[in-house]
PDB file of N, CA and C in Angstrom:
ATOM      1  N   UNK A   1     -23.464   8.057  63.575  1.00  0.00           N
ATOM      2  CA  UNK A   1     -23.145   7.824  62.188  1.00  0.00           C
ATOM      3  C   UNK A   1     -24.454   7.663  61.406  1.00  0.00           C
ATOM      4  N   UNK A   2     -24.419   8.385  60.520  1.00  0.00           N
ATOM      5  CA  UNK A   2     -25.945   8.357  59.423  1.00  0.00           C
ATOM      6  C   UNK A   2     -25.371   7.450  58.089  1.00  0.00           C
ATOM      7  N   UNK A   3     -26.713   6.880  57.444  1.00  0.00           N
ATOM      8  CA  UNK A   3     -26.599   6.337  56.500  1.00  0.00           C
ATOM      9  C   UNK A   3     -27.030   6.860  55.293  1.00  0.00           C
ATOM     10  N   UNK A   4     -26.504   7.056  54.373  1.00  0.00           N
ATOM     11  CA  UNK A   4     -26.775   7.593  52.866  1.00  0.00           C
ATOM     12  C   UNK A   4     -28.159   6.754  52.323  1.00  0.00           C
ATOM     13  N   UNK A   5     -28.859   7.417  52.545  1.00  0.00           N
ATOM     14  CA  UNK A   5     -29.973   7.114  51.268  1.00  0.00           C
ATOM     15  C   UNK A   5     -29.622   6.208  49.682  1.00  0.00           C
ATOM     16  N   UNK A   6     -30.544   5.340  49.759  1.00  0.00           N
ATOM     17  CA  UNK A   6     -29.699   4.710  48.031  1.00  0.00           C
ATOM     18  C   UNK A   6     -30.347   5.867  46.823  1.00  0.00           C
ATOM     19  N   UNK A   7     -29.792   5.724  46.144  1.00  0.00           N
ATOM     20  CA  UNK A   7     -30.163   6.469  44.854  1.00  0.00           C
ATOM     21  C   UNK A   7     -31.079   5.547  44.145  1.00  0.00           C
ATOM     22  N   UNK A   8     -31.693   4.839  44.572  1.00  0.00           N
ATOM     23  CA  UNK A   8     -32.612   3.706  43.906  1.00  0.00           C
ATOM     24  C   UNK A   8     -34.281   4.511  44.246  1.00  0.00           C
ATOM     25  N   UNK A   9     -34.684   4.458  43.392  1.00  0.00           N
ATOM     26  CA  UNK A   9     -36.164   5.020  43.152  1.00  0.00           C
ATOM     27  C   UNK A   9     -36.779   3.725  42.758  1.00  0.00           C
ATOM     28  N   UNK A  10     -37.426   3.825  43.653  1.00  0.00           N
ATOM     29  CA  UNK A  10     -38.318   2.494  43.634  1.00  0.00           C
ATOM     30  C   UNK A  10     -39.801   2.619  42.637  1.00  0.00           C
ATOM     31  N   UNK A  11     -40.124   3.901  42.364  1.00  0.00           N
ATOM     32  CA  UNK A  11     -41.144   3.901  41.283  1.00  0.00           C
ATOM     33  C   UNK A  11     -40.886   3.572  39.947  1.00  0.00           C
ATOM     34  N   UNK A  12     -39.224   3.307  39.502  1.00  0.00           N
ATOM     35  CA  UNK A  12     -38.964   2.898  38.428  1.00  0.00           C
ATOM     36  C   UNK A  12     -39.141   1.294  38.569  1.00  0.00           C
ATOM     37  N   UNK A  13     -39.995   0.472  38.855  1.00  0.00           N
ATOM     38  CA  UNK A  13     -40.373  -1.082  39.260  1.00  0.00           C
ATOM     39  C   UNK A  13     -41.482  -1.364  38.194  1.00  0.00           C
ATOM     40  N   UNK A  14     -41.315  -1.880  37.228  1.00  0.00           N
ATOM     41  CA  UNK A  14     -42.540  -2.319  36.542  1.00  0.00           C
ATOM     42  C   UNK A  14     -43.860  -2.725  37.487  1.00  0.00           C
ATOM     43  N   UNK A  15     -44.460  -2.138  37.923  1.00  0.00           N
ATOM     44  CA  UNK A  15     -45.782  -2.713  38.824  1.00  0.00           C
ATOM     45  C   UNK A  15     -46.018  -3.834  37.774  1.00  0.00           C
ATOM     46  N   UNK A  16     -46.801  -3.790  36.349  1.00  0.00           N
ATOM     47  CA  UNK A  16     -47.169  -4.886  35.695  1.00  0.00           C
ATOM     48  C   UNK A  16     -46.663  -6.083  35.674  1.00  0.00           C
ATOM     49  N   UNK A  17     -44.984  -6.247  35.760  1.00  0.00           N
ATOM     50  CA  UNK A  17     -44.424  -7.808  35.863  1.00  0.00           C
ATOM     51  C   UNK A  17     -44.154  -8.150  37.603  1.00  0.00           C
ATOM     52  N   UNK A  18     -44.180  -6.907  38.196  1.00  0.00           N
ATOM     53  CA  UNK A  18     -43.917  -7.255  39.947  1.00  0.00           C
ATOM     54  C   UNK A  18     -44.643  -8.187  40.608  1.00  0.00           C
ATOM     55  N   UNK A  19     -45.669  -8.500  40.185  1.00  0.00           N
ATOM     56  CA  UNK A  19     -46.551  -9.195  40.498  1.00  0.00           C
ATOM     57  C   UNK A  19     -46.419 -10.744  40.986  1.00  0.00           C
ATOM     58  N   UNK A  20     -46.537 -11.360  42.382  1.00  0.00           N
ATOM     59  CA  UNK A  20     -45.911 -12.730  42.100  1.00  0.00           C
ATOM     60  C   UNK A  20     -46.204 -13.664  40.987  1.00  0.00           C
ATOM     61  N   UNK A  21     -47.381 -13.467  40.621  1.00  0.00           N
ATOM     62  CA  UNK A  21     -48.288 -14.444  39.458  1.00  0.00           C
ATOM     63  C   UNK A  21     -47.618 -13.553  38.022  1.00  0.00           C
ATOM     64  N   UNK A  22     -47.532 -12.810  37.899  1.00  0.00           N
ATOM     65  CA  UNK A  22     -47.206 -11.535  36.693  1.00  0.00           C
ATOM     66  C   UNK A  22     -45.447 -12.236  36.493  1.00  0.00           C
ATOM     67  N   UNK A  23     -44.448 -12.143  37.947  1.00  0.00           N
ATOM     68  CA  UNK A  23     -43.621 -12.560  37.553  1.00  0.00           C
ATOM     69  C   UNK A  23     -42.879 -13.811  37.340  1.00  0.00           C
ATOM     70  N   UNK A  24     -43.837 -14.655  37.805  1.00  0.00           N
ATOM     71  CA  UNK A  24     -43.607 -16.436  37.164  1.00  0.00           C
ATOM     72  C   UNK A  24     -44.009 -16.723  36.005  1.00  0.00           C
ATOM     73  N   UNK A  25     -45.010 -15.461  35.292  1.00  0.00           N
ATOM     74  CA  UNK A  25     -45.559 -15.882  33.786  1.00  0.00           C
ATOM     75  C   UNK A  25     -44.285 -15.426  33.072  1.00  0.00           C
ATOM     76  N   UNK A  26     -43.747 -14.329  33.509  1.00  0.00           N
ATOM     77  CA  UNK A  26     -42.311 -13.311  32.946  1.00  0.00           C
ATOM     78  C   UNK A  26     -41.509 -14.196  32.428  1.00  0.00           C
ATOM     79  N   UNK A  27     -41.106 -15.068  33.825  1.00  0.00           N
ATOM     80  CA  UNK A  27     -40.016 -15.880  34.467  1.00  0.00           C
ATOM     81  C   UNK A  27     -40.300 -17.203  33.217  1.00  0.00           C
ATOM     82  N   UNK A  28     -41.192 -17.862  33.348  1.00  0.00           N
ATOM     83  CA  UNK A  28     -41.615 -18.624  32.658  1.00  0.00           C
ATOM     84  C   UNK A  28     -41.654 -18.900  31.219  1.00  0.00           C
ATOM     85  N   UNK A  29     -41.999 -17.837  30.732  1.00  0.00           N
ATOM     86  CA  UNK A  29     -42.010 -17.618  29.161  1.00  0.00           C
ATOM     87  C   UNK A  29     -40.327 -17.796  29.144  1.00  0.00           C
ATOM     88  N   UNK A  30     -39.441 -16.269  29.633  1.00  0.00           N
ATOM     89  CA  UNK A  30     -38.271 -16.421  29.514  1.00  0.00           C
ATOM     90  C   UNK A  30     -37.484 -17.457  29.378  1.00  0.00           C
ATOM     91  N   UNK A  31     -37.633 -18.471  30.325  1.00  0.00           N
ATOM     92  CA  UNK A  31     -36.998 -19.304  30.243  1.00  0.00           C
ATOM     93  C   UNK A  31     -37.037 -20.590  29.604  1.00  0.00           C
ATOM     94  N   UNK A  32     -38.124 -20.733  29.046  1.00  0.00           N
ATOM     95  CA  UNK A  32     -39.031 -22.194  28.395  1.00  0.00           C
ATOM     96  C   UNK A  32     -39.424 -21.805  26.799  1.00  0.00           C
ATOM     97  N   UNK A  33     -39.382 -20.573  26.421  1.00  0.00           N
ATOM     98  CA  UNK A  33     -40.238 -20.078  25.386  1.00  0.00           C
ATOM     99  C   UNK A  33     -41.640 -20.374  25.480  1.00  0.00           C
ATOM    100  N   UNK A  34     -42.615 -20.691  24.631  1.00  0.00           N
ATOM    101  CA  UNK A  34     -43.895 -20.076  24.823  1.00  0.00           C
ATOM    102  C   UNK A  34     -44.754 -21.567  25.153  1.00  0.00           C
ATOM    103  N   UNK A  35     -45.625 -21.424  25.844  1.00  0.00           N
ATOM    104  CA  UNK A  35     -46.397 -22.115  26.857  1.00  0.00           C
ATOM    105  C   UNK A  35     -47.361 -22.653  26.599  1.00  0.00           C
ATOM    106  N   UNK A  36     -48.380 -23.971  27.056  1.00  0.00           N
ATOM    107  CA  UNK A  36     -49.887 -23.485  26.594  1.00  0.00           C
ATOM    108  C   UNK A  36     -49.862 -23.424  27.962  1.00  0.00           C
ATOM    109  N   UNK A  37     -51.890 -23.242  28.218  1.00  0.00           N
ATOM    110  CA  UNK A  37     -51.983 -22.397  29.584  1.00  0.00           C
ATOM    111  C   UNK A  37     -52.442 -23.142  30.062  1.00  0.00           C
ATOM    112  N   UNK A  38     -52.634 -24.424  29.938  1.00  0.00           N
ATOM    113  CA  UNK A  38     -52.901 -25.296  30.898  1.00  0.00           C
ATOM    114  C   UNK A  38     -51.060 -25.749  31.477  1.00  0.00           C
ATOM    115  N   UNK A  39     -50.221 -25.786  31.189  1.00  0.00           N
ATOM    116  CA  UNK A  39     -48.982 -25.977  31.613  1.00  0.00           C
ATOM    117  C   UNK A  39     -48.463 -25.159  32.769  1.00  0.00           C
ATOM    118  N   UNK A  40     -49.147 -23.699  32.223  1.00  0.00           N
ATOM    119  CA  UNK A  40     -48.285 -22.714  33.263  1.00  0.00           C
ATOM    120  C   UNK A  40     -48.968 -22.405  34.263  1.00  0.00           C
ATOM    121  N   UNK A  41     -50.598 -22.830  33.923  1.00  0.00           N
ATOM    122  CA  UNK A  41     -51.289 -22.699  35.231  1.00  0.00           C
ATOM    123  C   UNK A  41     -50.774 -23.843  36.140  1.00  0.00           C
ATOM    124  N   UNK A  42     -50.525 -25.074  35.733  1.00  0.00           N
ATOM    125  CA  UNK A  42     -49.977 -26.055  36.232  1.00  0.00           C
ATOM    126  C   UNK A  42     -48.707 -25.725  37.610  1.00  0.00           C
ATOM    127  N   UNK A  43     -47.790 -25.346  36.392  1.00  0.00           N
ATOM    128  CA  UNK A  43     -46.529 -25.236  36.888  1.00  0.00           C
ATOM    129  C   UNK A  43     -46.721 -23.705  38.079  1.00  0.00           C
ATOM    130  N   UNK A  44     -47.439 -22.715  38.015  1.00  0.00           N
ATOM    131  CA  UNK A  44     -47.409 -22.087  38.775  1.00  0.00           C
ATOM    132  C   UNK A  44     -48.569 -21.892  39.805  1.00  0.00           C
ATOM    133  N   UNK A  45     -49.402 -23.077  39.369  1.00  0.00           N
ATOM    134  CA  UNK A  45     -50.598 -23.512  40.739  1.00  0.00           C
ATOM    135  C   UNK A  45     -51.606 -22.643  41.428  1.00  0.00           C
ATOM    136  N   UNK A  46     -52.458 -22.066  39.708  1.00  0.00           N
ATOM    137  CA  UNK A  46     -52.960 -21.110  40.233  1.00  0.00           C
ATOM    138  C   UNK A  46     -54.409 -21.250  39.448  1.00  0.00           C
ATOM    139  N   UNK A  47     -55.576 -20.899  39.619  1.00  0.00           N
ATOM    140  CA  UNK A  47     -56.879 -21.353  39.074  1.00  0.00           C
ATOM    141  C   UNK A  47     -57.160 -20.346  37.270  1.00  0.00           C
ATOM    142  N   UNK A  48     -57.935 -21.060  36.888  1.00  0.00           N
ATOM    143  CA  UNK A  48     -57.855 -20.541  35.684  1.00  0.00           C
ATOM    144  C   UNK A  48     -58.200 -19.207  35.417  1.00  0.00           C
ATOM    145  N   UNK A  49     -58.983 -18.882  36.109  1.00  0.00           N
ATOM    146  CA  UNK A  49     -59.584 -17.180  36.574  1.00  0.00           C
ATOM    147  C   UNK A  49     -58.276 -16.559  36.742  1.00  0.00           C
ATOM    148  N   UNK A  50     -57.452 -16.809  37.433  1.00  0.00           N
ATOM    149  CA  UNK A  50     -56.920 -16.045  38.653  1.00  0.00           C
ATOM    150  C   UNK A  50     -55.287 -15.609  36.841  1.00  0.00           C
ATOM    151  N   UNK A  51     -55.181 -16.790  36.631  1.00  0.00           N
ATOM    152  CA  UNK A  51     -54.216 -16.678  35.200  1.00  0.00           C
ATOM    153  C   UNK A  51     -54.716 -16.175  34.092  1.00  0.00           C
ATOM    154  N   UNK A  52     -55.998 -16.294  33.688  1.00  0.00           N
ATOM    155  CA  UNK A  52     -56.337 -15.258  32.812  1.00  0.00           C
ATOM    156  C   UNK A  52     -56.236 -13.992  32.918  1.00  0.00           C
ATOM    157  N   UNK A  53     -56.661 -13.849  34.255  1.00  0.00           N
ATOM    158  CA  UNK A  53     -56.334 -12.166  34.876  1.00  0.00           C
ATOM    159  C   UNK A  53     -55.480 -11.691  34.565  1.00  0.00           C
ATOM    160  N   UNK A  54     -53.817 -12.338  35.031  1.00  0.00           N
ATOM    161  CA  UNK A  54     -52.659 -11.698  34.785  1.00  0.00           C
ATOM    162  C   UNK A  54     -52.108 -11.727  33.565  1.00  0.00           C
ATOM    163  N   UNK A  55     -52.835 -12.868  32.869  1.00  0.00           N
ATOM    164  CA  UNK A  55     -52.399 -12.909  30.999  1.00  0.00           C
ATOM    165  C   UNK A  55     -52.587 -11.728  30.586  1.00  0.00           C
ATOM    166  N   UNK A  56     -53.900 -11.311  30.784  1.00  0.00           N
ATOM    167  CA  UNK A  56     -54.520 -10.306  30.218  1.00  0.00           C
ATOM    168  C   UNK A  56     -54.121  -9.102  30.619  1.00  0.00           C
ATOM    169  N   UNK A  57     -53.772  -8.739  32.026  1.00  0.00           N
ATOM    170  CA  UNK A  57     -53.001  -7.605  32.412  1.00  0.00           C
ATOM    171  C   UNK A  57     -51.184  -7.597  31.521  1.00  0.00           C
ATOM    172  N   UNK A  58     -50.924  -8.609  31.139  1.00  0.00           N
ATOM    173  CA  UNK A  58     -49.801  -8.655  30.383  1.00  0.00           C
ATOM    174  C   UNK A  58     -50.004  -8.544  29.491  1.00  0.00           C
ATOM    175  N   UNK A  59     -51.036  -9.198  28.581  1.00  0.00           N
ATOM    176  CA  UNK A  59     -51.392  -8.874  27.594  1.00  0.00           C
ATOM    177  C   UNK A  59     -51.318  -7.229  26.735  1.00  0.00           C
ATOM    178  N   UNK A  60     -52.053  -6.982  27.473  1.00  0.00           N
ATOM    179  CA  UNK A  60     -52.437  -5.283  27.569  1.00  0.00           C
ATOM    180  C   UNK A  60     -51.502  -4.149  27.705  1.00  0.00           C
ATOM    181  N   UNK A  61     -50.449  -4.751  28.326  1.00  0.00           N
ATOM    182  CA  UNK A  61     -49.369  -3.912  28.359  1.00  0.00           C
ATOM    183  C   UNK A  61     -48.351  -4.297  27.270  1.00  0.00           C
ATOM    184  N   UNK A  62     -48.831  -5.332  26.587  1.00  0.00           N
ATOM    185  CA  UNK A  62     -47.828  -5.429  24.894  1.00  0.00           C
ATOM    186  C   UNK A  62     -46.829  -7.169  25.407  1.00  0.00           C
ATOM    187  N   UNK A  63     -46.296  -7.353  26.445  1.00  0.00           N
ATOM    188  CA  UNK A  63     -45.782  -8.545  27.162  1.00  0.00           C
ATOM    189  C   UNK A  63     -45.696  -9.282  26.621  1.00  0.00           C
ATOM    190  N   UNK A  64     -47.197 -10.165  26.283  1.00  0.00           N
ATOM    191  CA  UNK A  64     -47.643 -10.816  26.153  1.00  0.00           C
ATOM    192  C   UNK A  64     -48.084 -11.440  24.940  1.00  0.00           C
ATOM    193  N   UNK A  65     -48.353 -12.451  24.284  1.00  0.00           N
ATOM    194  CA  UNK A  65     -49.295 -12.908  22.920  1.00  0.00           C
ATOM    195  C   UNK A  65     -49.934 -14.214  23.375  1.00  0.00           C
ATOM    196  N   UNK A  66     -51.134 -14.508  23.155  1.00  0.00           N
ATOM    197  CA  UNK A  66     -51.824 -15.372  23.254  1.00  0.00           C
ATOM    198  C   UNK A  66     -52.335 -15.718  21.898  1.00  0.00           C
ATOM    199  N   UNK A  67     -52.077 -17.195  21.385  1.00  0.00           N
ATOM    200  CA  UNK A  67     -52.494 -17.676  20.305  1.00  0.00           C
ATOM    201  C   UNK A  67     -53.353 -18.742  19.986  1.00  0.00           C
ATOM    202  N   UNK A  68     -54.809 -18.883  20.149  1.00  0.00           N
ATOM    203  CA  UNK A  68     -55.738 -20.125  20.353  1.00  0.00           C
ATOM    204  C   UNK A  68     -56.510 -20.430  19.346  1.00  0.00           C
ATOM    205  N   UNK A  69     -55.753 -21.901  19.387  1.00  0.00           N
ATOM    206  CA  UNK A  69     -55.977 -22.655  18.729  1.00  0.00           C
ATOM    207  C   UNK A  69     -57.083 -23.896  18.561  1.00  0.00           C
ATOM    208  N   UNK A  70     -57.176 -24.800  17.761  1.00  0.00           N
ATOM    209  CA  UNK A  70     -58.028 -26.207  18.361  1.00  0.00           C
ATOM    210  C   UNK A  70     -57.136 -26.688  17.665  1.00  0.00           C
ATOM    211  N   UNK A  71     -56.538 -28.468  19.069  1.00  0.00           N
ATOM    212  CA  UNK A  71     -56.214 -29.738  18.262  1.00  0.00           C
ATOM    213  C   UNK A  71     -57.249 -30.663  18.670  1.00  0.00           C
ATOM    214  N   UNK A  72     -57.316 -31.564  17.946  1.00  0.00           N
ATOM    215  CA  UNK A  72     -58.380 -32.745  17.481  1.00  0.00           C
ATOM    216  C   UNK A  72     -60.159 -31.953  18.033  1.00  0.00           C
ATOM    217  N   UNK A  73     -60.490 -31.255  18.212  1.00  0.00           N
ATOM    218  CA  UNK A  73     -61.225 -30.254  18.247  1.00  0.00           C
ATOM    219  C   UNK A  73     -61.159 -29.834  19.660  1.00  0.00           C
ATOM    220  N   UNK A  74     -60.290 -29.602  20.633  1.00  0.00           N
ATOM    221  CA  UNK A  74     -60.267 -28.881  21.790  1.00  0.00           C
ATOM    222  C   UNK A  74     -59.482 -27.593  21.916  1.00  0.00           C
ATOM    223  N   UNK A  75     -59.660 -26.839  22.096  1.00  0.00           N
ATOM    224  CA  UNK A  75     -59.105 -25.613  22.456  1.00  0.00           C
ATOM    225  C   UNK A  75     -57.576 -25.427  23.105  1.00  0.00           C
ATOM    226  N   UNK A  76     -56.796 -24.829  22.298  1.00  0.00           N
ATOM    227  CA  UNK A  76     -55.298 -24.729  22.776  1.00  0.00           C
ATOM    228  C   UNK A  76     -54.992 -23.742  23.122  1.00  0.00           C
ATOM    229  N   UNK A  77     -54.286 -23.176  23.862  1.00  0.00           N
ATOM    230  CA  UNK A  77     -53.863 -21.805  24.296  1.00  0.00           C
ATOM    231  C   UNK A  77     -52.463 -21.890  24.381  1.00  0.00           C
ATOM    232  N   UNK A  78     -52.112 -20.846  23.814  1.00  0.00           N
ATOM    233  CA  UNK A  78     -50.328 -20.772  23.375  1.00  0.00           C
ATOM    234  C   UNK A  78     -49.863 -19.782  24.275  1.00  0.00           C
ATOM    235  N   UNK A  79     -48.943 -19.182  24.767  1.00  0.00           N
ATOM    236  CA  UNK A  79     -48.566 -18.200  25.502  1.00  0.00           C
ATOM    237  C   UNK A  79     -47.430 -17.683  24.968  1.00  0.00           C
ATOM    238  N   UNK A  80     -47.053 -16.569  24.548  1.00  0.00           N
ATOM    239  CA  UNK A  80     -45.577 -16.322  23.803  1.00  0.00           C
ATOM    240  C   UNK A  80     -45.269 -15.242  24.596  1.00  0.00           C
ATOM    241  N   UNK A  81     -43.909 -15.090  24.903  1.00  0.00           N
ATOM    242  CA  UNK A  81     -43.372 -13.355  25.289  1.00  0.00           C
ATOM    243  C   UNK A  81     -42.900 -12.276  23.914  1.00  0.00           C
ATOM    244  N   UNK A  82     -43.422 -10.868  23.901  1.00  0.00           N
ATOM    245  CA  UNK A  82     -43.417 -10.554  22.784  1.00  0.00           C
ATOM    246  C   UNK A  82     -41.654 -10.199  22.716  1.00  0.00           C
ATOM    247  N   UNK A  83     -41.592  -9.412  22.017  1.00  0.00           N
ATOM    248  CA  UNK A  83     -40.016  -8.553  22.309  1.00  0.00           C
ATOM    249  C   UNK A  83     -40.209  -7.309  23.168  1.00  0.00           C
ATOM    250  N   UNK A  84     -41.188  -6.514  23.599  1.00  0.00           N
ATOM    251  CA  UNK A  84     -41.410  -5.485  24.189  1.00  0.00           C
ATOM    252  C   UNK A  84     -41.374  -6.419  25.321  1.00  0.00           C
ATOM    253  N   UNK A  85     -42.413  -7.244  25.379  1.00  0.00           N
ATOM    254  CA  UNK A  85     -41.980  -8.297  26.980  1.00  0.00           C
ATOM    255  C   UNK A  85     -40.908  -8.514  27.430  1.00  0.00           C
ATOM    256  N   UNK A  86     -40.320  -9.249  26.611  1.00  0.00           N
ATOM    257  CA  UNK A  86     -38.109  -9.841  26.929  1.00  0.00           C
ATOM    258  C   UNK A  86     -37.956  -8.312  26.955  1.00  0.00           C
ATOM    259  N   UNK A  87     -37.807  -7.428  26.408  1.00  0.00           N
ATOM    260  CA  UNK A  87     -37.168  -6.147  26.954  1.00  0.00           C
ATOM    261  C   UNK A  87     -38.009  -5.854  28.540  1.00  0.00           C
ATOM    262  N   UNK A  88     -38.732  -5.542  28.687  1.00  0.00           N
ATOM    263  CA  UNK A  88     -39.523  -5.143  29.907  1.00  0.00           C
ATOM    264  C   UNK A  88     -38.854  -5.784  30.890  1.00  0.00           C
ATOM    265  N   UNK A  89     -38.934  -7.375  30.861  1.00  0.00           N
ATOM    266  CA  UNK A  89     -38.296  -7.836  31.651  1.00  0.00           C
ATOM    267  C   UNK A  89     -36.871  -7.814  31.864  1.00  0.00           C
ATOM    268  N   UNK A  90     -36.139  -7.790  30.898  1.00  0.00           N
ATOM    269  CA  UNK A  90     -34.531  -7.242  31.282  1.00  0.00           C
ATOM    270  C   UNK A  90     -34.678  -6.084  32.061  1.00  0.00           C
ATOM    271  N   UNK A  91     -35.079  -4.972  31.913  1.00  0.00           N
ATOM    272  CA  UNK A  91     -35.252  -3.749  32.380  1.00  0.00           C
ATOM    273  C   UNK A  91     -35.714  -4.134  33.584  1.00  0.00           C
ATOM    274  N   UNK A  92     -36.469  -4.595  34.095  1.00  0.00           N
ATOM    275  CA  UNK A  92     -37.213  -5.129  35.413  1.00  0.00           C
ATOM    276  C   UNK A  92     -35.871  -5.794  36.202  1.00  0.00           C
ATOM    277  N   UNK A  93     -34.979  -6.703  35.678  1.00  0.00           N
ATOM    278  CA  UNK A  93     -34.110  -7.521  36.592  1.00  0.00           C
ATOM    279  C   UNK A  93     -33.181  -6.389  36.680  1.00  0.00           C
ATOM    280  N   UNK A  94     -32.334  -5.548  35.816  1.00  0.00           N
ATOM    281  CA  UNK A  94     -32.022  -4.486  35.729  1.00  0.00           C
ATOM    282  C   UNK A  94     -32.128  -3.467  37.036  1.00  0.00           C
ATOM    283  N   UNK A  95     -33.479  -3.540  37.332  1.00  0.00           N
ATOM    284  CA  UNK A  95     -33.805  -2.406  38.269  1.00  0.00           C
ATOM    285  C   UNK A  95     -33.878  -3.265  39.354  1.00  0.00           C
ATOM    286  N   UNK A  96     -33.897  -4.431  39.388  1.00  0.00           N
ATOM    287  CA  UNK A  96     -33.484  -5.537  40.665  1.00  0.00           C
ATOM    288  C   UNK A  96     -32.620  -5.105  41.202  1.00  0.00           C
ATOM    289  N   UNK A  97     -31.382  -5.621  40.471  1.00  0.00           N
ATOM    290  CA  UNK A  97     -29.750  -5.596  40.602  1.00  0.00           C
ATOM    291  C   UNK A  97     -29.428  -4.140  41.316  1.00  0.00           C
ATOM    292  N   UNK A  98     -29.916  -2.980  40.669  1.00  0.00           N
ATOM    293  CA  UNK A  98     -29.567  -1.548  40.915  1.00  0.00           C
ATOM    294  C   UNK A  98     -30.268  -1.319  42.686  1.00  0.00           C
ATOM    295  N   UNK A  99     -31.475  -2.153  42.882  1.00  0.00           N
ATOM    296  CA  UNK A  99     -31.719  -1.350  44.230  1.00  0.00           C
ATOM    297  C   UNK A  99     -31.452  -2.352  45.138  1.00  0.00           C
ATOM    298  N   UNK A 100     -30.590  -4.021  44.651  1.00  0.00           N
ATOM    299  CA  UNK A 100     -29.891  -4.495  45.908  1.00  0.00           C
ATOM    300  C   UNK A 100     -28.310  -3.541  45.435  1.00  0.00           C
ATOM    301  N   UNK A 101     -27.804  -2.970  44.701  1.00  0.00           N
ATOM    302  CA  UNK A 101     -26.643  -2.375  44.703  1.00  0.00           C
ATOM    303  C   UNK A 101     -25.157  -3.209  44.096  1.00  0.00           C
ATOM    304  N   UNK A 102     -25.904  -4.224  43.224  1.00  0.00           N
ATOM    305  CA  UNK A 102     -24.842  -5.113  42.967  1.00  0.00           C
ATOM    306  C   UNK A 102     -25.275  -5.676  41.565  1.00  0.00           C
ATOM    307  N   UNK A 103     -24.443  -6.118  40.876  1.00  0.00           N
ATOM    308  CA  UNK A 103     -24.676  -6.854  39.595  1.00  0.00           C
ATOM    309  C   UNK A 103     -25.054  -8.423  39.966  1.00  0.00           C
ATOM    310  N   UNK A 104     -24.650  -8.932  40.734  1.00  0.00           N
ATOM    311  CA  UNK A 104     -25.110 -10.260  40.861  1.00  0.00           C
ATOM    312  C   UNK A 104     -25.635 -10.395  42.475  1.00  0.00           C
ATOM    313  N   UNK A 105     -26.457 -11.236  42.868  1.00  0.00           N
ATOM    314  CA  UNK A 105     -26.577 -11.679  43.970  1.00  0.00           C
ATOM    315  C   UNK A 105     -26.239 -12.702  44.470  1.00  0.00           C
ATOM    316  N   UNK A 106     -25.500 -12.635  45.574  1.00  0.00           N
ATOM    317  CA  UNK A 106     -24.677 -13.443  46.765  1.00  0.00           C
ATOM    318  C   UNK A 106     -25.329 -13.710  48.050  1.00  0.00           C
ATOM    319  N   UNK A 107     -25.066 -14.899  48.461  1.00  0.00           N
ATOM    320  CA  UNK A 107     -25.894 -15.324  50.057  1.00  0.00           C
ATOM    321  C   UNK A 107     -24.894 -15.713  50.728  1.00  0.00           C
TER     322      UNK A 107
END
């Protein structure tokens, strides 16, 4: 007995949000609205280098907005998801769902 191939094309995967660090910033924004970056480096436990990196790779692909500021004269960093971002990422869970073959996931 052979098994059918899925019809799932795996090159349709956003590489840019696939990212584990790429998709906790995704994940993050989504769910909290917009951030500063000492919070999300926090919450996702990762060095400040290593989160600028992927800001900026989000950035770049439209994702992303970064807005810096100063309060009482220190430097603030805002993190927002744009609307091309929240779309990207629907489209991304989207193409989740399609190559486990189901609308929701079950354990």
């Amino acid at each position: 007995m052979t098994m059918e191939a899925p019809s799932f094309d795996i090159a349709r995967i956003d590489e840019v949000i696939h990212g584990r660090v790429r998709l906790g910033i995704m994940t993050l924004l989504v769910t909290r609205g917009g951030v500063e970056f000492k919070v999300m480096r926090q919450h996702l436990n990762v060095t400040d280098g290593n989160l600028s990196t992927h800001l900026r790779k989000l950035e770049e692909a439209g994702y992303v907005a970064q807005e810096k500021t100063f309060v009482n004269r220190r430097p603030l960093t805002r993190i927002e998801l744009t609307a091309k971002g929240r779309d990207a990422f629907i489209r991304y869970l989207d193409e989740m769902r399609a190559l486990l073959g189901t609308d929701s996931v079950t354990t």
